[in-house]
PDB file of N, CA and C in Angstrom:
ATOM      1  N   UNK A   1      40.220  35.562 -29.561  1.00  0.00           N
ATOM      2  CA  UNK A   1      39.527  34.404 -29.041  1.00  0.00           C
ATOM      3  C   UNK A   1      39.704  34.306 -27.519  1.00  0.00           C
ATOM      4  N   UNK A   2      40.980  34.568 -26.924  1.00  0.00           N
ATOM      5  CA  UNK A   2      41.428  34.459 -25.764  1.00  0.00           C
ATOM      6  C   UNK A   2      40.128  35.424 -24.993  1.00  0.00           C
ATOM      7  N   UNK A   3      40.170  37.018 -25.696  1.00  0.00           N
ATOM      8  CA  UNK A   3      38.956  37.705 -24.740  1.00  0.00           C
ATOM      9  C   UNK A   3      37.725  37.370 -24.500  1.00  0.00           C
ATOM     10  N   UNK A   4      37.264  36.304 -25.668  1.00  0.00           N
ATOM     11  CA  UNK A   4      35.555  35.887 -25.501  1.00  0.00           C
ATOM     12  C   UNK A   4      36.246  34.719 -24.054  1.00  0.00           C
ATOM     13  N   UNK A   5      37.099  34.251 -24.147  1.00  0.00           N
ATOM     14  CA  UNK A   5      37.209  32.971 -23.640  1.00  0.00           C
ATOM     15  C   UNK A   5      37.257  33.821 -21.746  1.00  0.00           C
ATOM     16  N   UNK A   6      37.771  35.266 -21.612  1.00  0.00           N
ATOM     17  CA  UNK A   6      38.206  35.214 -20.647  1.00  0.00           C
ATOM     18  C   UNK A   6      37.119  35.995 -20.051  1.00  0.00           C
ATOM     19  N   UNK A   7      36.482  36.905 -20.495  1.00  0.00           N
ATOM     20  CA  UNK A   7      34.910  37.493 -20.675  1.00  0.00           C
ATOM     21  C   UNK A   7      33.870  36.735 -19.751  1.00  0.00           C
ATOM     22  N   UNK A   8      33.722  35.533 -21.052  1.00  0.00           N
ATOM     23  CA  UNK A   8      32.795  34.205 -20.348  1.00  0.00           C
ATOM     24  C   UNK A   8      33.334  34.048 -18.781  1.00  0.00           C
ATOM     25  N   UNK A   9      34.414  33.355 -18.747  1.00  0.00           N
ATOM     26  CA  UNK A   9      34.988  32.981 -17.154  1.00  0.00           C
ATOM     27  C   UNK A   9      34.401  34.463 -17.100  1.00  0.00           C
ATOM     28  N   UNK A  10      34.921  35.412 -16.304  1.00  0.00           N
ATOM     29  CA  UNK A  10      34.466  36.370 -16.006  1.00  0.00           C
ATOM     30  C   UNK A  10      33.053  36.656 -15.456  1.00  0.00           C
ATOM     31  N   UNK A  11      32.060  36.514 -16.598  1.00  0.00           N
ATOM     32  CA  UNK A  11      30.633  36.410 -15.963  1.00  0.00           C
ATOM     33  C   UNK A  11      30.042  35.295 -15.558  1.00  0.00           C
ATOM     34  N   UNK A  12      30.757  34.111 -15.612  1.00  0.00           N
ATOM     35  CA  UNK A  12      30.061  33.067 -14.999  1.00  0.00           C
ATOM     36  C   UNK A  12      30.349  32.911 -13.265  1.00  0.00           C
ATOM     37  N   UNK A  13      31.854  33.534 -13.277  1.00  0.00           N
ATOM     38  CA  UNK A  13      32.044  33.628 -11.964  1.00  0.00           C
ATOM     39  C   UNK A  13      31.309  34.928 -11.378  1.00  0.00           C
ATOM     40  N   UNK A  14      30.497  35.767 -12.311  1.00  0.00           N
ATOM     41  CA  UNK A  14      29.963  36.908 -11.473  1.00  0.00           C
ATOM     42  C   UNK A  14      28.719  36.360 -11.061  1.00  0.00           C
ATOM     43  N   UNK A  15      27.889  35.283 -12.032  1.00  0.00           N
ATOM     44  CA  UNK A  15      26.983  34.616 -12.007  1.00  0.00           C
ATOM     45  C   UNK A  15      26.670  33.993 -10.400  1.00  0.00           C
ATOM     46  N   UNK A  16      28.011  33.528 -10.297  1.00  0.00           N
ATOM     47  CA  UNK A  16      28.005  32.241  -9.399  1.00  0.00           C
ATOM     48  C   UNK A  16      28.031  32.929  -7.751  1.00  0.00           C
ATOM     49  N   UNK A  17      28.775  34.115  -8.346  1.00  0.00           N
ATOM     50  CA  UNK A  17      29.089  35.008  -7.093  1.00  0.00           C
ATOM     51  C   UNK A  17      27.595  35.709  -6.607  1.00  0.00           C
ATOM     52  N   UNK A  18      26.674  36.515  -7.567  1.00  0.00           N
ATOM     53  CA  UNK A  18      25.313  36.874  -7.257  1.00  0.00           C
ATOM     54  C   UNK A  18      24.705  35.646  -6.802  1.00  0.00           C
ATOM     55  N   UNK A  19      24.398  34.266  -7.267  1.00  0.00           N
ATOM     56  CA  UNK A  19      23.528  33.559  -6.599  1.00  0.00           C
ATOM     57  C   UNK A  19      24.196  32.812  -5.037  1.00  0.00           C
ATOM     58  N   UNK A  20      25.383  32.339  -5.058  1.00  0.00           N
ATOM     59  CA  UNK A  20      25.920  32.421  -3.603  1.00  0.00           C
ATOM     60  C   UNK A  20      25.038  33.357  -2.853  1.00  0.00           C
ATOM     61  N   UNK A  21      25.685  34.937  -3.254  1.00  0.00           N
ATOM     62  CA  UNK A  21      25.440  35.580  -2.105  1.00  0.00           C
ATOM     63  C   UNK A  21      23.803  35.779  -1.975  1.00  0.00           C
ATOM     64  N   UNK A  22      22.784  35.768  -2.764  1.00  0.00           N
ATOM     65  CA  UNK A  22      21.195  35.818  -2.786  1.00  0.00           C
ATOM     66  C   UNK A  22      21.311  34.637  -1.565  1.00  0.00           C
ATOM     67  N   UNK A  23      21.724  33.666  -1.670  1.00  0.00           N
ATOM     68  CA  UNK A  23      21.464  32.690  -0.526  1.00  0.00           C
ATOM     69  C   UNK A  23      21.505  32.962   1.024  1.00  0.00           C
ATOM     70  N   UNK A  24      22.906  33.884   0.924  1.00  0.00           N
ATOM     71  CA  UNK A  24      23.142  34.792   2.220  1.00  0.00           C
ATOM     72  C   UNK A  24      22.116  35.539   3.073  1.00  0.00           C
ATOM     73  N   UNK A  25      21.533  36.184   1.612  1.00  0.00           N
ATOM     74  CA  UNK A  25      20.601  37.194   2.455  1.00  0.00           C
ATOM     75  C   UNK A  25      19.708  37.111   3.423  1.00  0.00           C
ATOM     76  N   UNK A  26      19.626  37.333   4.257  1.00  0.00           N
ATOM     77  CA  UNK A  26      18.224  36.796   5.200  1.00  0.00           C
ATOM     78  C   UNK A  26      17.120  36.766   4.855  1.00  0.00           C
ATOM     79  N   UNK A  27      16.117  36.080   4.625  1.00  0.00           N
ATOM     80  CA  UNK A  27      14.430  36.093   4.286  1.00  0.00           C
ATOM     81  C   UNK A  27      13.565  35.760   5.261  1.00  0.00           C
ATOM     82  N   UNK A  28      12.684  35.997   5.264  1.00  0.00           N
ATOM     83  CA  UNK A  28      11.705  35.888   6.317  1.00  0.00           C
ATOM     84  C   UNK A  28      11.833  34.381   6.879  1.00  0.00           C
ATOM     85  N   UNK A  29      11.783  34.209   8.082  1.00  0.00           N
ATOM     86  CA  UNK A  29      11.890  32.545   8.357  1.00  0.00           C
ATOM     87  C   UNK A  29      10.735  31.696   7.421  1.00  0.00           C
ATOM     88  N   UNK A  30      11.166  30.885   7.017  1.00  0.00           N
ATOM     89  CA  UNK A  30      10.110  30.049   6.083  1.00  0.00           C
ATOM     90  C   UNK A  30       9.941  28.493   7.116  1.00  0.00           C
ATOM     91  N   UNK A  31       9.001  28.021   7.195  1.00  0.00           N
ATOM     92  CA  UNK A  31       8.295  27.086   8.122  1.00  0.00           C
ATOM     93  C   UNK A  31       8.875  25.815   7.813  1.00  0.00           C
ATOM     94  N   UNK A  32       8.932  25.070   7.976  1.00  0.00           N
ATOM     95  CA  UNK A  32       9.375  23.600   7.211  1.00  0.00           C
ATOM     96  C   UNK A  32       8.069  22.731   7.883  1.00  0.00           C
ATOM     97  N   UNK A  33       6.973  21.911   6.839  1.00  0.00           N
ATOM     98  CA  UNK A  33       6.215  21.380   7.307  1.00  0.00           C
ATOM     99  C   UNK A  33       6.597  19.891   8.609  1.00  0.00           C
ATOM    100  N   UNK A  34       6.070  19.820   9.011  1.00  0.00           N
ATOM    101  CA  UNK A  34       6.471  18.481   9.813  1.00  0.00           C
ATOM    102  C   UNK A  34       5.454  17.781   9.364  1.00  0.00           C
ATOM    103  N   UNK A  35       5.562  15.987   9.174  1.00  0.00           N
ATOM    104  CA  UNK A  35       4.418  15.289   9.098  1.00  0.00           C
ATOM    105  C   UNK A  35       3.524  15.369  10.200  1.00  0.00           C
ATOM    106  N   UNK A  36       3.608  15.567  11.124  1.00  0.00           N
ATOM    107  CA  UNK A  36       2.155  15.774  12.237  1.00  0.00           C
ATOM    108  C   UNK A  36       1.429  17.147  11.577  1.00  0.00           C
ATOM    109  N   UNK A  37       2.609  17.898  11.295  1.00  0.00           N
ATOM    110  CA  UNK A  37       1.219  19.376  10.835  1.00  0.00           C
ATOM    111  C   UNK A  37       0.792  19.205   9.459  1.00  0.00           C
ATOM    112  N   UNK A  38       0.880  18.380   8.451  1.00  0.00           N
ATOM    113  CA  UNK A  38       0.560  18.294   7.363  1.00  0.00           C
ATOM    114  C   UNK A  38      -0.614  17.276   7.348  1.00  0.00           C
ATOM    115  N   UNK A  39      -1.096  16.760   8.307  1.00  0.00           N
ATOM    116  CA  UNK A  39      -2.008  16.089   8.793  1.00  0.00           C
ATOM    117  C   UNK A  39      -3.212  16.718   9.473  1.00  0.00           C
ATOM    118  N   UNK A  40      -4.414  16.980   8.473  1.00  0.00           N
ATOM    119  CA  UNK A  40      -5.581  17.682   9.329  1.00  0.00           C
ATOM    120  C   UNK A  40      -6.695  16.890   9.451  1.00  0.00           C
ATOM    121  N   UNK A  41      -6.728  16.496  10.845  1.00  0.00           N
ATOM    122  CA  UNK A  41      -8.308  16.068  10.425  1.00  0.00           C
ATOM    123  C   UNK A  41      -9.404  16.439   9.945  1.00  0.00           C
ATOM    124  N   UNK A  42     -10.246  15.856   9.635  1.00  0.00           N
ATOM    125  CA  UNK A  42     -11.394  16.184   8.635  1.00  0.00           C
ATOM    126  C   UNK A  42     -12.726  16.343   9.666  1.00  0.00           C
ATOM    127  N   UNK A  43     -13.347  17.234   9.793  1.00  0.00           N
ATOM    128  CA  UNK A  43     -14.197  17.436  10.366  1.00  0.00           C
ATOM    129  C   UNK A  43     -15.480  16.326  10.519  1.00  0.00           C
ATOM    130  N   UNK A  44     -15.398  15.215   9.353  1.00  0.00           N
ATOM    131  CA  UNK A  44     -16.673  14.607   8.918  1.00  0.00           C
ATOM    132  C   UNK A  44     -15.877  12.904   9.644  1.00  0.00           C
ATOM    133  N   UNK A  45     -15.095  13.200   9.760  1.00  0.00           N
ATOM    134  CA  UNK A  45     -14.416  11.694   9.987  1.00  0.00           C
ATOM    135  C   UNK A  45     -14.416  11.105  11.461  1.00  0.00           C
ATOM    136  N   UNK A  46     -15.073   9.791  10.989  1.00  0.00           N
ATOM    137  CA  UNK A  46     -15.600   9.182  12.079  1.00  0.00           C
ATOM    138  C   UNK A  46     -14.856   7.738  12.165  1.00  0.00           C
ATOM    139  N   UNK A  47     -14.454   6.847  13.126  1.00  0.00           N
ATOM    140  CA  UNK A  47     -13.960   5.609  13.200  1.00  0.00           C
ATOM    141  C   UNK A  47     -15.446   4.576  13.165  1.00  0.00           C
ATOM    142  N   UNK A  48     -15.157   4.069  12.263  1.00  0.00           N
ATOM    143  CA  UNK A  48     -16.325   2.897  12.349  1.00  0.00           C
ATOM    144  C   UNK A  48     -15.834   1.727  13.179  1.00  0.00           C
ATOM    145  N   UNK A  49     -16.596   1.120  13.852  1.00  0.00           N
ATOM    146  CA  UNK A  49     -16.486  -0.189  14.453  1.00  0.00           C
ATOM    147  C   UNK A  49     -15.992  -1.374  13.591  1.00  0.00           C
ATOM    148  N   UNK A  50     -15.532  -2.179  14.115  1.00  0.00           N
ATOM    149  CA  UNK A  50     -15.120  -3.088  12.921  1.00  0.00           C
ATOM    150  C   UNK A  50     -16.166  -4.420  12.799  1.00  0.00           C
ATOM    151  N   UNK A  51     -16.287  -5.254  11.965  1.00  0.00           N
ATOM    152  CA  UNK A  51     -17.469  -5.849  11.559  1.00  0.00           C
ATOM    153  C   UNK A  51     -17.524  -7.165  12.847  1.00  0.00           C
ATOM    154  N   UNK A  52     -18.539  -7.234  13.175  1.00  0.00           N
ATOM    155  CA  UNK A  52     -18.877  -8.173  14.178  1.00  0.00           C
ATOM    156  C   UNK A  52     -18.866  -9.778  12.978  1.00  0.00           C
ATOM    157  N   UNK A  53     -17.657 -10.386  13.991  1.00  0.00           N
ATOM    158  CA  UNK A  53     -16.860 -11.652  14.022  1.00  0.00           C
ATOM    159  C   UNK A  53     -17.707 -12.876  14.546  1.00  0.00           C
ATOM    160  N   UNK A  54     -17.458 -13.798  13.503  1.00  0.00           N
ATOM    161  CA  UNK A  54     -18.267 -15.077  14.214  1.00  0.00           C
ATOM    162  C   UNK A  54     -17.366 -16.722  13.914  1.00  0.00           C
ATOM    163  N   UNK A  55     -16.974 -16.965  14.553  1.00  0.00           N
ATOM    164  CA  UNK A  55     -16.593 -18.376  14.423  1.00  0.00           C
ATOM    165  C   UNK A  55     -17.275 -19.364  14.169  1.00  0.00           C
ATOM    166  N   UNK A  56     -16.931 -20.419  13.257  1.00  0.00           N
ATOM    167  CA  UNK A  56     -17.073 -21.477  12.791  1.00  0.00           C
ATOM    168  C   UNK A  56     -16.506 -22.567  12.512  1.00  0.00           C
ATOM    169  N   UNK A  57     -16.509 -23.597  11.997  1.00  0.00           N
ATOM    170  CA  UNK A  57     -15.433 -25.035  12.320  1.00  0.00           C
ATOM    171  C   UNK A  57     -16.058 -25.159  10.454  1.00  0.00           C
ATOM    172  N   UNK A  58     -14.999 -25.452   9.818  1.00  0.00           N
ATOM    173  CA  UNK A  58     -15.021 -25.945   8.352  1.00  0.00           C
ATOM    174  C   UNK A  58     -15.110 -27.408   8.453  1.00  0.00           C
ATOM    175  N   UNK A  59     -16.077 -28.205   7.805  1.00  0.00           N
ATOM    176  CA  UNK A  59     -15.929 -29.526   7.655  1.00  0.00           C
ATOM    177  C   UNK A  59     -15.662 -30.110   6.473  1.00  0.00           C
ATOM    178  N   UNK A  60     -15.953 -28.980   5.451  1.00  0.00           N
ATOM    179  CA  UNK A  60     -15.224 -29.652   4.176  1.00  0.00           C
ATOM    180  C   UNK A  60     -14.472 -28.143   3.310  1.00  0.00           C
ATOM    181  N   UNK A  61     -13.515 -28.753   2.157  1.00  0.00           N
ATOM    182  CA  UNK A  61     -13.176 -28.001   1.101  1.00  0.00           C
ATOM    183  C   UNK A  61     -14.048 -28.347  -0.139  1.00  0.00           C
ATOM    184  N   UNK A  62     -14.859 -27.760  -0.864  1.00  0.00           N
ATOM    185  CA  UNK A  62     -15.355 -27.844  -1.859  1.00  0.00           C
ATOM    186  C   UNK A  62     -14.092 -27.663  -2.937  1.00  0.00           C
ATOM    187  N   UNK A  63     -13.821 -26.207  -2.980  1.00  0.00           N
ATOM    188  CA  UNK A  63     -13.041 -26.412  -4.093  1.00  0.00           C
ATOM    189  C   UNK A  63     -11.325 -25.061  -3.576  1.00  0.00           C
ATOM    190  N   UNK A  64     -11.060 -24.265  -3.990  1.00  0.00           N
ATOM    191  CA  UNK A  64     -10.203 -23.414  -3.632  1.00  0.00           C
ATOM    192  C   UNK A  64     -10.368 -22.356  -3.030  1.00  0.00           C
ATOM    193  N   UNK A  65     -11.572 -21.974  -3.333  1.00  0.00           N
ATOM    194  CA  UNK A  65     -12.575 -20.611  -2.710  1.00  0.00           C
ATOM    195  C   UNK A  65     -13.597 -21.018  -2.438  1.00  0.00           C
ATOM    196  N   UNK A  66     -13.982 -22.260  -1.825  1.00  0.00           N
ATOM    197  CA  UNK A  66     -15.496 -22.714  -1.567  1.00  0.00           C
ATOM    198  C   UNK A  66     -15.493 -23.557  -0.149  1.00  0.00           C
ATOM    199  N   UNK A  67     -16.014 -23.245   0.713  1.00  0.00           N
ATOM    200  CA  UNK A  67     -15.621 -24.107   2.158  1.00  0.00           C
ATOM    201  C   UNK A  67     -17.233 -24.666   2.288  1.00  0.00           C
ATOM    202  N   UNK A  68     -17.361 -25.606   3.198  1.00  0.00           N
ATOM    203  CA  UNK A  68     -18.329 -25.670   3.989  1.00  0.00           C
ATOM    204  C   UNK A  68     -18.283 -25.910   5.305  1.00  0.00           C
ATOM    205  N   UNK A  69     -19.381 -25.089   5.818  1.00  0.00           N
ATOM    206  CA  UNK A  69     -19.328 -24.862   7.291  1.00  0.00           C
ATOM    207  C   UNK A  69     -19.764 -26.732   7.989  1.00  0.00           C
ATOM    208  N   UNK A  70     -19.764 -26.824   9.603  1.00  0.00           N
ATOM    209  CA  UNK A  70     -19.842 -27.811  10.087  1.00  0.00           C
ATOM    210  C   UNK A  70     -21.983 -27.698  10.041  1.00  0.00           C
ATOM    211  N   UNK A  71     -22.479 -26.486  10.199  1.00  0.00           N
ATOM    212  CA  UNK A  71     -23.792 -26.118   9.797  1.00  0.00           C
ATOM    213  C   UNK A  71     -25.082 -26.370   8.749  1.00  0.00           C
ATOM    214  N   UNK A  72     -23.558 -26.386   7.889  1.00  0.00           N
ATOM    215  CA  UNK A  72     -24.179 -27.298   6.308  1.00  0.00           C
ATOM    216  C   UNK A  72     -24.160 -26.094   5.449  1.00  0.00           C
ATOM    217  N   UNK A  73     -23.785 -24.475   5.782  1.00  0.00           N
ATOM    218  CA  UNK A  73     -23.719 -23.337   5.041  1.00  0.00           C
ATOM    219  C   UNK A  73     -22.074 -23.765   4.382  1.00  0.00           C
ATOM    220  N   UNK A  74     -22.484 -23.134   2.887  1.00  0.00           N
ATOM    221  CA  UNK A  74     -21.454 -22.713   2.230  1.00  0.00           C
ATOM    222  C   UNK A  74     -20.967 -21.367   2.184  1.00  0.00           C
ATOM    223  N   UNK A  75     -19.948 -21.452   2.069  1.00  0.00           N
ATOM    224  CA  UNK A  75     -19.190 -19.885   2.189  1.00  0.00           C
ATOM    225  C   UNK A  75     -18.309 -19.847   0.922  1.00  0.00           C
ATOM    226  N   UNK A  76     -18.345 -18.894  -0.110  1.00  0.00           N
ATOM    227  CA  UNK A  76     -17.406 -18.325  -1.232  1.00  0.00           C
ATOM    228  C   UNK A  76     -16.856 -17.074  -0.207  1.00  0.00           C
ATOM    229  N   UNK A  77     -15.255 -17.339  -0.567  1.00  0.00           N
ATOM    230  CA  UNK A  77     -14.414 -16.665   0.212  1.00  0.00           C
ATOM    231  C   UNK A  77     -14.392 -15.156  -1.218  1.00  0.00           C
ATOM    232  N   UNK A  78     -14.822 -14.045  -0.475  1.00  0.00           N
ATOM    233  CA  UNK A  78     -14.583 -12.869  -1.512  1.00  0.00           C
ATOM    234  C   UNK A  78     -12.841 -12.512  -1.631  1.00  0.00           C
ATOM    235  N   UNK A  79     -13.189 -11.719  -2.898  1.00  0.00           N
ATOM    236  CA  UNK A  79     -11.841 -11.663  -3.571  1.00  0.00           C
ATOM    237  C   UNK A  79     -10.360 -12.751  -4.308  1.00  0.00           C
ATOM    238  N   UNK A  80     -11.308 -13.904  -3.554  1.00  0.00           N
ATOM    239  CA  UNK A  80     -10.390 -15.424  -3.953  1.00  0.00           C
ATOM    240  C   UNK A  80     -10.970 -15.773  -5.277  1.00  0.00           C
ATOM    241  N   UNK A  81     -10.058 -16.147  -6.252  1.00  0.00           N
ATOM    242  CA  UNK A  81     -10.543 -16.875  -7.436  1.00  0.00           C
ATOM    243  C   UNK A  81     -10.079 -17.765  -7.925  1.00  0.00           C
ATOM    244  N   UNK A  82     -10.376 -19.137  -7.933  1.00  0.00           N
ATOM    245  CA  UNK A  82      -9.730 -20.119  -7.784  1.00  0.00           C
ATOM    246  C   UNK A  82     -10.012 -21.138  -9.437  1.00  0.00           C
ATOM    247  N   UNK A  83      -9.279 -21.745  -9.838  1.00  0.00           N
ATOM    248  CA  UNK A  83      -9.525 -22.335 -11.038  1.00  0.00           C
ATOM    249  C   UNK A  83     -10.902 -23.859 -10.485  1.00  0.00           C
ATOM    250  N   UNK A  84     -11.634 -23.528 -11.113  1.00  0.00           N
ATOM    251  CA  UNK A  84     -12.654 -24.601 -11.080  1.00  0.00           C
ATOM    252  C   UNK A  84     -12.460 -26.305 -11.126  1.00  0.00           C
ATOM    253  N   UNK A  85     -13.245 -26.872 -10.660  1.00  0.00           N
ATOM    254  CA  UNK A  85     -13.361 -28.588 -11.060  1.00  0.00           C
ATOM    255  C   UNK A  85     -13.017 -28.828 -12.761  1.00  0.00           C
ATOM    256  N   UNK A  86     -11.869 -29.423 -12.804  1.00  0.00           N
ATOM    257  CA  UNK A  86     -11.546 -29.818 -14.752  1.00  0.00           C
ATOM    258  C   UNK A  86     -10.502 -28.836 -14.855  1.00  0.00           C
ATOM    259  N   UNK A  87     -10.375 -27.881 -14.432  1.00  0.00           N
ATOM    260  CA  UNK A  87      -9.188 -26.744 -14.662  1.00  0.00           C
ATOM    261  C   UNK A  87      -8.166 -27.053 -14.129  1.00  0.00           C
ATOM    262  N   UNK A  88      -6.973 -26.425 -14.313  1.00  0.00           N
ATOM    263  CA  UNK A  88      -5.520 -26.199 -14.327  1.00  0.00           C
ATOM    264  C   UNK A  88      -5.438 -25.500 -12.970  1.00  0.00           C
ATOM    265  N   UNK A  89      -4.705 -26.700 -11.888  1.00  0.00           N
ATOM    266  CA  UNK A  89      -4.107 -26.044 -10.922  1.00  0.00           C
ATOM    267  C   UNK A  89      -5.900 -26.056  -9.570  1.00  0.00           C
ATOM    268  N   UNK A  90      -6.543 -26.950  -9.810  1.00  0.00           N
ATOM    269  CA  UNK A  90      -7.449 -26.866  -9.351  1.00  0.00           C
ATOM    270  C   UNK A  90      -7.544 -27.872  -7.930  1.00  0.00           C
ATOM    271  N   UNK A  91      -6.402 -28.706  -8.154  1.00  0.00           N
ATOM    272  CA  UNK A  91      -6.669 -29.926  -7.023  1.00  0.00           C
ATOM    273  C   UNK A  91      -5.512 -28.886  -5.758  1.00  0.00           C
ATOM    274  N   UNK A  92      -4.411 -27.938  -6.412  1.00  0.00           N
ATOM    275  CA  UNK A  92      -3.524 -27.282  -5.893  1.00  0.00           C
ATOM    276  C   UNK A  92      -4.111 -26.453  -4.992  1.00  0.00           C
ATOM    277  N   UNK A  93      -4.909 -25.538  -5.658  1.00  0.00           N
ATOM    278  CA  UNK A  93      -6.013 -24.595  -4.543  1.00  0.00           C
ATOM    279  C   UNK A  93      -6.572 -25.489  -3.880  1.00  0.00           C
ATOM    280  N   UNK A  94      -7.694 -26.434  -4.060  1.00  0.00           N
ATOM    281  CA  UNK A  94      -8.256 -26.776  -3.087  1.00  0.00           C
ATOM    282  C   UNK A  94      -7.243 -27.419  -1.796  1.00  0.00           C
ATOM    283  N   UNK A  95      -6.437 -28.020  -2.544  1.00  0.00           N
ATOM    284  CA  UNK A  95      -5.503 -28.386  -1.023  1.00  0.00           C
ATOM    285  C   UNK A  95      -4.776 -27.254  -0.401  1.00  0.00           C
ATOM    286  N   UNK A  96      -4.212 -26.145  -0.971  1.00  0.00           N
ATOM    287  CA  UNK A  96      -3.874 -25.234  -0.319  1.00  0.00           C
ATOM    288  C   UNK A  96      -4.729 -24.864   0.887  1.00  0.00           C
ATOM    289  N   UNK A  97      -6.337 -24.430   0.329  1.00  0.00           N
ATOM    290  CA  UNK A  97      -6.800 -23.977   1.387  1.00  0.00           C
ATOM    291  C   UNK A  97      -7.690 -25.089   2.286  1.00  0.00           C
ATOM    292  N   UNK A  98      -7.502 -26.578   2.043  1.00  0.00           N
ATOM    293  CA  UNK A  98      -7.796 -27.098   2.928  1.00  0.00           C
ATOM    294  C   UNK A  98      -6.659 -27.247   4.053  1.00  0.00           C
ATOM    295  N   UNK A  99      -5.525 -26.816   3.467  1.00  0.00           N
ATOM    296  CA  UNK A  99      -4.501 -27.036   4.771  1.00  0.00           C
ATOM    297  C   UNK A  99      -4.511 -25.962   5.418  1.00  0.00           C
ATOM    298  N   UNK A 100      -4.911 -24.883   4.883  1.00  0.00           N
ATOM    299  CA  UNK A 100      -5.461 -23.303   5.377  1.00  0.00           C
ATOM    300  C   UNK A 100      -6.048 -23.522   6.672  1.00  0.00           C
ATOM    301  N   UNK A 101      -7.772 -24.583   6.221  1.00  0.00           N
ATOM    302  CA  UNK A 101      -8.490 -24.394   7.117  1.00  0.00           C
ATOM    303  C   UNK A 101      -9.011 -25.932   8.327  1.00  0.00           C
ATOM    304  N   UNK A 102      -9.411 -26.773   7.155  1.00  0.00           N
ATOM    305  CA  UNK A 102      -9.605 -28.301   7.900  1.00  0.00           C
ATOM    306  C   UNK A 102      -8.379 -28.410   9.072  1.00  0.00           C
ATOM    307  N   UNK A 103      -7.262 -28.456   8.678  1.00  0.00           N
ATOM    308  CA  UNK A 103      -6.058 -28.786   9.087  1.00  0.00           C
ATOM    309  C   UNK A 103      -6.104 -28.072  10.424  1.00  0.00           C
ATOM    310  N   UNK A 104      -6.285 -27.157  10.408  1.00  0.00           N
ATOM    311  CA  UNK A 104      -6.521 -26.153  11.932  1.00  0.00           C
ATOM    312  C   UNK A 104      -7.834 -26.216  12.260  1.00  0.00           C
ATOM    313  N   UNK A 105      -8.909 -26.923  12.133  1.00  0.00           N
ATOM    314  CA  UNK A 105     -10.040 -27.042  12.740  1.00  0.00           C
ATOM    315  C   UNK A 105     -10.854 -25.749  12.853  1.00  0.00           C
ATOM    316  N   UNK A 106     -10.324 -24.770  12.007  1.00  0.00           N
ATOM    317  CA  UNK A 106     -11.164 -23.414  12.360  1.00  0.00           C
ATOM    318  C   UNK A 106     -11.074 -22.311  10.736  1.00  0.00           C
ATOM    319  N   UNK A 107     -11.642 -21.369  10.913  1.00  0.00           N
ATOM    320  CA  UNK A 107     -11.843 -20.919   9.668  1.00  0.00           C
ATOM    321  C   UNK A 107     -11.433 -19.236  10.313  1.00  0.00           C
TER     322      UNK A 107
END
């Protein structure tokens, strides 16, 4: 039993000894990317302008996602979804975003 036992040690340390030294060996220099070179621009890519901005003065809150302008236009704010008139949490939105916007005189 002792020889399987001393065998094993034996080739695990020969094991350990071949992959050590594989590490040693010299190999061709290998590159290490940097984030600036892993970054190519795209031939097709263009900066768009950003969307022409217009100010307005809010004179009322309709509801949580619903303003009205001083103009008399209504505006639904995209991506906002707000619980409706009769719903849960509905007087909460609208005052949230009237303190959003009335409150600062601007939108």
């Amino acid at each position: 039993m002792e020889k399987i036992t001393i065998a094993g040690l034996i080739a695990i340390v020969a094991i350990v000894a071949v992959v050590m030294l594989a590490g040693c060996i010299e190999e061709e220099e290998r590159s290490v990317p940097t984030p600036t070179s892993m970054i190519t621009p795209s031939p097709t890519a263009t900066l768009t302008p950003p969307p022409e901005t217009t100010s307005a003065i809010v004179s009322e809150v309709i509801d949580g996602d619903t303003i009205k302008l001083q103009n008399g236009e209504r505006v639904r704010l995209l991506g906002i979804n707000t619980p409706e008139k009769g719903q849960p949490y509905y007087e909460e939105a609208t005052n949230r975003l009237n303190m959003a916007t009335i409150r600062r005189g601007f939108i």
